[in-house]
PDB file of N, CA and C in Angstrom:
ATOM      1  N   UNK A   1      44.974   4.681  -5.245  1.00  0.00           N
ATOM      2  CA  UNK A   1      43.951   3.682  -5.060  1.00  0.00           C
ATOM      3  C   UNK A   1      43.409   3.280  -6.412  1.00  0.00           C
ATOM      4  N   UNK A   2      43.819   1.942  -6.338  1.00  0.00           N
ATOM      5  CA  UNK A   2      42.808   1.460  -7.839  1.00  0.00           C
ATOM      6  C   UNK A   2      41.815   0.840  -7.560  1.00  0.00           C
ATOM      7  N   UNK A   3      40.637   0.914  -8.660  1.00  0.00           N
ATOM      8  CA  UNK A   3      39.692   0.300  -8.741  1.00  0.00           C
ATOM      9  C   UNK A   3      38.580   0.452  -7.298  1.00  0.00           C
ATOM     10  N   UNK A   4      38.934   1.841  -7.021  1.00  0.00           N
ATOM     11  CA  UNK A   4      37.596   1.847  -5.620  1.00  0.00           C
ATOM     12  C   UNK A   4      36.648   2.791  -6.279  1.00  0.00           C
ATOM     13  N   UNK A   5      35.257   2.503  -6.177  1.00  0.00           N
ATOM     14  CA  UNK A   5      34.298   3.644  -6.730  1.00  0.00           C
ATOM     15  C   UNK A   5      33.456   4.270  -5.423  1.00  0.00           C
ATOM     16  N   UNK A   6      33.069   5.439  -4.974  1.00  0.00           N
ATOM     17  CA  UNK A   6      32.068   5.724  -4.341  1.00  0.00           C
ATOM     18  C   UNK A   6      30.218   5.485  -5.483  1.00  0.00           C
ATOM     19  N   UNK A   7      29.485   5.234  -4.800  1.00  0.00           N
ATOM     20  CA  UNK A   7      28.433   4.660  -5.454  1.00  0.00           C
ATOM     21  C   UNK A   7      26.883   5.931  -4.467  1.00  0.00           C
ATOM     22  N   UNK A   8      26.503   6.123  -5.600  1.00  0.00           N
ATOM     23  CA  UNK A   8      25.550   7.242  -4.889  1.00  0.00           C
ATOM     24  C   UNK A   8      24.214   6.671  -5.278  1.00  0.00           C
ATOM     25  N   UNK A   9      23.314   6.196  -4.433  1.00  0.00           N
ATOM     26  CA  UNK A   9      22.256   5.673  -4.542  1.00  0.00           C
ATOM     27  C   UNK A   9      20.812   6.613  -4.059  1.00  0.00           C
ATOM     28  N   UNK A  10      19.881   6.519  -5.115  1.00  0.00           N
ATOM     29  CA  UNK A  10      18.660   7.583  -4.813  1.00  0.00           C
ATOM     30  C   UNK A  10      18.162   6.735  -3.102  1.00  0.00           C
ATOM     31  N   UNK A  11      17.547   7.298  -2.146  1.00  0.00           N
ATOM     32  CA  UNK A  11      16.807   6.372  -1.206  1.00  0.00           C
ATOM     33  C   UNK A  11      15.797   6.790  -1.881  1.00  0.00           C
ATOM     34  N   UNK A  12      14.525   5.623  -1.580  1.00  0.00           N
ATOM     35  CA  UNK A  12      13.020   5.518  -1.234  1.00  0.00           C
ATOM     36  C   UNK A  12      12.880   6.482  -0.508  1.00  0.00           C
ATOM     37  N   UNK A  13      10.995   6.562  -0.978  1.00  0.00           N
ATOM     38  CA  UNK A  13      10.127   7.172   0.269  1.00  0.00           C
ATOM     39  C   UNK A  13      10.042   7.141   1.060  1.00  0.00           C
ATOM     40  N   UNK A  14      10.759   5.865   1.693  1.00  0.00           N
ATOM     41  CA  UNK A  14      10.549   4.963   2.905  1.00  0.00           C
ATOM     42  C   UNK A  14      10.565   6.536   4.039  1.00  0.00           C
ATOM     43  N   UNK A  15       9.856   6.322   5.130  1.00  0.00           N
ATOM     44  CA  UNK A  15       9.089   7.355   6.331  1.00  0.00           C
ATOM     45  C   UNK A  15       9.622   6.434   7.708  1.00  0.00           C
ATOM     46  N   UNK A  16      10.179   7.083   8.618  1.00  0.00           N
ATOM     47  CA  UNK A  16      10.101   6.387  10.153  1.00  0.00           C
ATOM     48  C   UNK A  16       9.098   5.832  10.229  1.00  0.00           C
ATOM     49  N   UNK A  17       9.285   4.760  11.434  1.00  0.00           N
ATOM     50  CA  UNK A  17       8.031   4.249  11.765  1.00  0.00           C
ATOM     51  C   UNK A  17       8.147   5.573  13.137  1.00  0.00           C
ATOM     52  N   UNK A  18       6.286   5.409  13.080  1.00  0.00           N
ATOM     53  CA  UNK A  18       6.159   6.792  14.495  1.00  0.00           C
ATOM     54  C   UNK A  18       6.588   6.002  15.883  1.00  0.00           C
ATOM     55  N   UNK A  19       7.249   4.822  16.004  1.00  0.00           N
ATOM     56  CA  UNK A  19       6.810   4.206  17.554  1.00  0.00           C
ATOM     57  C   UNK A  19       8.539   3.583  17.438  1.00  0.00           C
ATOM     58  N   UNK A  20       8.724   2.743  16.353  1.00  0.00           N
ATOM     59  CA  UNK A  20      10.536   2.424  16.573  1.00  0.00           C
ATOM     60  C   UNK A  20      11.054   2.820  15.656  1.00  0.00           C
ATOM     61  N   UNK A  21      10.963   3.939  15.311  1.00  0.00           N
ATOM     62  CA  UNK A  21      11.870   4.936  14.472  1.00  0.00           C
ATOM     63  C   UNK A  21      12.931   4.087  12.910  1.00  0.00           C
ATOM     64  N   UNK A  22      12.781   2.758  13.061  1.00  0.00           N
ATOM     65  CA  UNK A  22      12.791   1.804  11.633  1.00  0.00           C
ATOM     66  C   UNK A  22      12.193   2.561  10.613  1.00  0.00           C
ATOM     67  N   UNK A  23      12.920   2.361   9.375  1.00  0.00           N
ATOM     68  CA  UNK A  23      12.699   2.848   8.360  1.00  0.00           C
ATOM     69  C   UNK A  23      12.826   1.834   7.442  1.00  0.00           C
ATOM     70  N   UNK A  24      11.774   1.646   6.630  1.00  0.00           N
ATOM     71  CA  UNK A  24      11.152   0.428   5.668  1.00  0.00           C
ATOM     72  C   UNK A  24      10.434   0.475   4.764  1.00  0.00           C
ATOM     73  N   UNK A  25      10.701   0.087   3.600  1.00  0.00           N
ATOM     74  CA  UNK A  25       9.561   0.123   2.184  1.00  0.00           C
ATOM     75  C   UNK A  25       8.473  -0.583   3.040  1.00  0.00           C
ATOM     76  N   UNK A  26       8.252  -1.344   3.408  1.00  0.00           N
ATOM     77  CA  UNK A  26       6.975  -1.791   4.414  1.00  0.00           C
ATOM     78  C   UNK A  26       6.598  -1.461   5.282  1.00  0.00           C
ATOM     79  N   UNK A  27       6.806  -0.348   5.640  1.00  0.00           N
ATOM     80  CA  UNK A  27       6.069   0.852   6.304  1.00  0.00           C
ATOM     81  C   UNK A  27       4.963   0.849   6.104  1.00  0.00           C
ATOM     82  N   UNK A  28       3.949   1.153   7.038  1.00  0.00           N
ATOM     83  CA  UNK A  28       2.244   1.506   6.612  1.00  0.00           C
ATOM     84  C   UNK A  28       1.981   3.013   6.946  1.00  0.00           C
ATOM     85  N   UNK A  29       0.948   3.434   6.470  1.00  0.00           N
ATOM     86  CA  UNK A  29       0.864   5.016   6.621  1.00  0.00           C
ATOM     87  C   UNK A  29      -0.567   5.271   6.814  1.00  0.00           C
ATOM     88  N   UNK A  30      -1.009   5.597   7.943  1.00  0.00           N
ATOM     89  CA  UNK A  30      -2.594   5.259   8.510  1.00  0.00           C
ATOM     90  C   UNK A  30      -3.159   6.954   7.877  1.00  0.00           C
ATOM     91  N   UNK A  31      -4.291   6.937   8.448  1.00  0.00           N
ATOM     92  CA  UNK A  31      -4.649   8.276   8.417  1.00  0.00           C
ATOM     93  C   UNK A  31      -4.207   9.100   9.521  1.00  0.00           C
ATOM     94  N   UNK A  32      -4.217  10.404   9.149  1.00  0.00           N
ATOM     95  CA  UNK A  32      -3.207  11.374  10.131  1.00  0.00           C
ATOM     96  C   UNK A  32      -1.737  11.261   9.718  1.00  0.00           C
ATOM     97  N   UNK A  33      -1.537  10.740   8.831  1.00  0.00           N
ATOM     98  CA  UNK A  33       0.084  10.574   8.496  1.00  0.00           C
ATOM     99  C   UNK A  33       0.957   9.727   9.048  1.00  0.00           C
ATOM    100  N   UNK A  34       0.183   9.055   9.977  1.00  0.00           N
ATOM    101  CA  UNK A  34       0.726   7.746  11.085  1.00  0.00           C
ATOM    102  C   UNK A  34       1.261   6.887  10.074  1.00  0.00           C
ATOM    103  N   UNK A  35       2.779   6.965  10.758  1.00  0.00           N
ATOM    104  CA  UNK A  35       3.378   5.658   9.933  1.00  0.00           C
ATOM    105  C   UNK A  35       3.865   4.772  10.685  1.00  0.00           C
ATOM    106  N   UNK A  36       3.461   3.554  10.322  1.00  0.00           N
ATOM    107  CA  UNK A  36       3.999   2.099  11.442  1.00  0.00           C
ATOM    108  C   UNK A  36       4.258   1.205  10.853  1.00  0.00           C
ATOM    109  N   UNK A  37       5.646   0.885  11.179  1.00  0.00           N
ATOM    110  CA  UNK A  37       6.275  -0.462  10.782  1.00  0.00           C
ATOM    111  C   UNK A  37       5.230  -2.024  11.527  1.00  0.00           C
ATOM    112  N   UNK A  38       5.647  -2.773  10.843  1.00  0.00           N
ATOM    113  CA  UNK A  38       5.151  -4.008  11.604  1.00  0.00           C
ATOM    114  C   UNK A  38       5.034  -4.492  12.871  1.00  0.00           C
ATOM    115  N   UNK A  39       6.165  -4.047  13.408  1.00  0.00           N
ATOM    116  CA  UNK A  39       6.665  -4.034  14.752  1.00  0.00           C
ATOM    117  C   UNK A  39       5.909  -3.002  15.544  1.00  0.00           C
ATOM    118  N   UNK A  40       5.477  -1.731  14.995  1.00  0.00           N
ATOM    119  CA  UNK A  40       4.958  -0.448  15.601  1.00  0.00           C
ATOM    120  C   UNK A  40       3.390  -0.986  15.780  1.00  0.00           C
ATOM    121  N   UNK A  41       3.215  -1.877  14.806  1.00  0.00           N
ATOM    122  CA  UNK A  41       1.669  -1.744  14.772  1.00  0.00           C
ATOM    123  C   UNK A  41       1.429  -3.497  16.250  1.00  0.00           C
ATOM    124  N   UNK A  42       2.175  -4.146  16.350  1.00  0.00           N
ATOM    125  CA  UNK A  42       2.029  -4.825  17.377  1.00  0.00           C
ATOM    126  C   UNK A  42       2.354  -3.898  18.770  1.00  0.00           C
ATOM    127  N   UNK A  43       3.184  -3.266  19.059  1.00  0.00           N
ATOM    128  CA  UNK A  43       3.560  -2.517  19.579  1.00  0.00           C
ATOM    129  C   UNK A  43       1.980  -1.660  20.621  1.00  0.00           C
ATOM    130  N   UNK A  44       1.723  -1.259  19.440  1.00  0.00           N
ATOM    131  CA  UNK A  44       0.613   0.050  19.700  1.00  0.00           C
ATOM    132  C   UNK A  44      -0.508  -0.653  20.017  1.00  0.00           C
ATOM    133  N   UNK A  45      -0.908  -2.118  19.289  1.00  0.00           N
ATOM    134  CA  UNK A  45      -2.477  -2.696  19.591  1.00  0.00           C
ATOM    135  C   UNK A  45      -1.887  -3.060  21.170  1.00  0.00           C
ATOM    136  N   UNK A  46      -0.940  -3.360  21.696  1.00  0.00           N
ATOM    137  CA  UNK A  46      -0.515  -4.198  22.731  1.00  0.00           C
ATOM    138  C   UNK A  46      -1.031  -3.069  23.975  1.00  0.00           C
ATOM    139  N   UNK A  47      -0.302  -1.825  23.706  1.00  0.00           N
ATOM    140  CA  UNK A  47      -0.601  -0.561  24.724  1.00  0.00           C
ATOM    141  C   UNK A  47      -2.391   0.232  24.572  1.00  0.00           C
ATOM    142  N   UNK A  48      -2.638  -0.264  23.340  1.00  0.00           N
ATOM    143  CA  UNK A  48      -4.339  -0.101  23.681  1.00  0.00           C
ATOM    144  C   UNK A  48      -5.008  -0.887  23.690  1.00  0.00           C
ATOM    145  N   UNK A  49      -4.506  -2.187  24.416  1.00  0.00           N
ATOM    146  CA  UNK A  49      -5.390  -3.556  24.701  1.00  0.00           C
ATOM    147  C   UNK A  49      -5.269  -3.124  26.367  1.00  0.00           C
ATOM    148  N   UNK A  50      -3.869  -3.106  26.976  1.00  0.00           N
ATOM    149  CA  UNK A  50      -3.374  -2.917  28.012  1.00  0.00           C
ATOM    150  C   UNK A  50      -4.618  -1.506  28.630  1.00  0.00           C
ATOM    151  N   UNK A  51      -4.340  -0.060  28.023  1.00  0.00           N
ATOM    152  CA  UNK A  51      -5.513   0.310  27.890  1.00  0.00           C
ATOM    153  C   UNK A  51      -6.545   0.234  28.418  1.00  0.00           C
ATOM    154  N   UNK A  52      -7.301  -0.605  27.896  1.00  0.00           N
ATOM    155  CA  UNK A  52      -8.602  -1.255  27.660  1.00  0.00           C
ATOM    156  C   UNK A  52      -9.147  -1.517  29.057  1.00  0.00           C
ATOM    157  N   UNK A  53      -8.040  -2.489  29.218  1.00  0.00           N
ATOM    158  CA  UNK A  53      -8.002  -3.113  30.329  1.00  0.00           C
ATOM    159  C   UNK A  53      -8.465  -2.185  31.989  1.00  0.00           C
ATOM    160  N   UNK A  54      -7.323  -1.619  31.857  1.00  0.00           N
ATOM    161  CA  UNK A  54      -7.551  -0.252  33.043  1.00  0.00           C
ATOM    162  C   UNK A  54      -8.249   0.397  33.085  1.00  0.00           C
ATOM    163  N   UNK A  55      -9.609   0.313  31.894  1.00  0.00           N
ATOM    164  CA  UNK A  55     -10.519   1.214  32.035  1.00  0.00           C
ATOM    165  C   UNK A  55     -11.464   0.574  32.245  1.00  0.00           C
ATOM    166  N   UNK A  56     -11.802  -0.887  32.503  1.00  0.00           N
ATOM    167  CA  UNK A  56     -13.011  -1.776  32.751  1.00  0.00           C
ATOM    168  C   UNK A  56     -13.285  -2.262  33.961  1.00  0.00           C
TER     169      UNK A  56
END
């Protein structure tokens, strides 16, 4: 084989998201260590609006 290289790259910090398991430099990291992607954080307001709801 000519000219093929394997290429070893450091990863990021990047952390799961806690809700769709995506992994992203744009990750957020709440307190408690909660980490949520963009998607996680619509996700989660949606199920404690829903929530909300059932308790009024």
């Amino acid at each position: 084989m000519e000219n093929e290289a394997i290429i070893i790259e450091k990863c990021g910090e990047s952390k799961p998201c806690a809700i769709t398991g995506k992994v992203s430099d744009k990750n957020k990291v709440y307190i408690g260590n909660i980490v949520l992607s963009s998607e996680g954080e619509k996700i989660l307001l949606q199920q404690l609006i829903d929530i909300e709801k059932t308790i009024e």
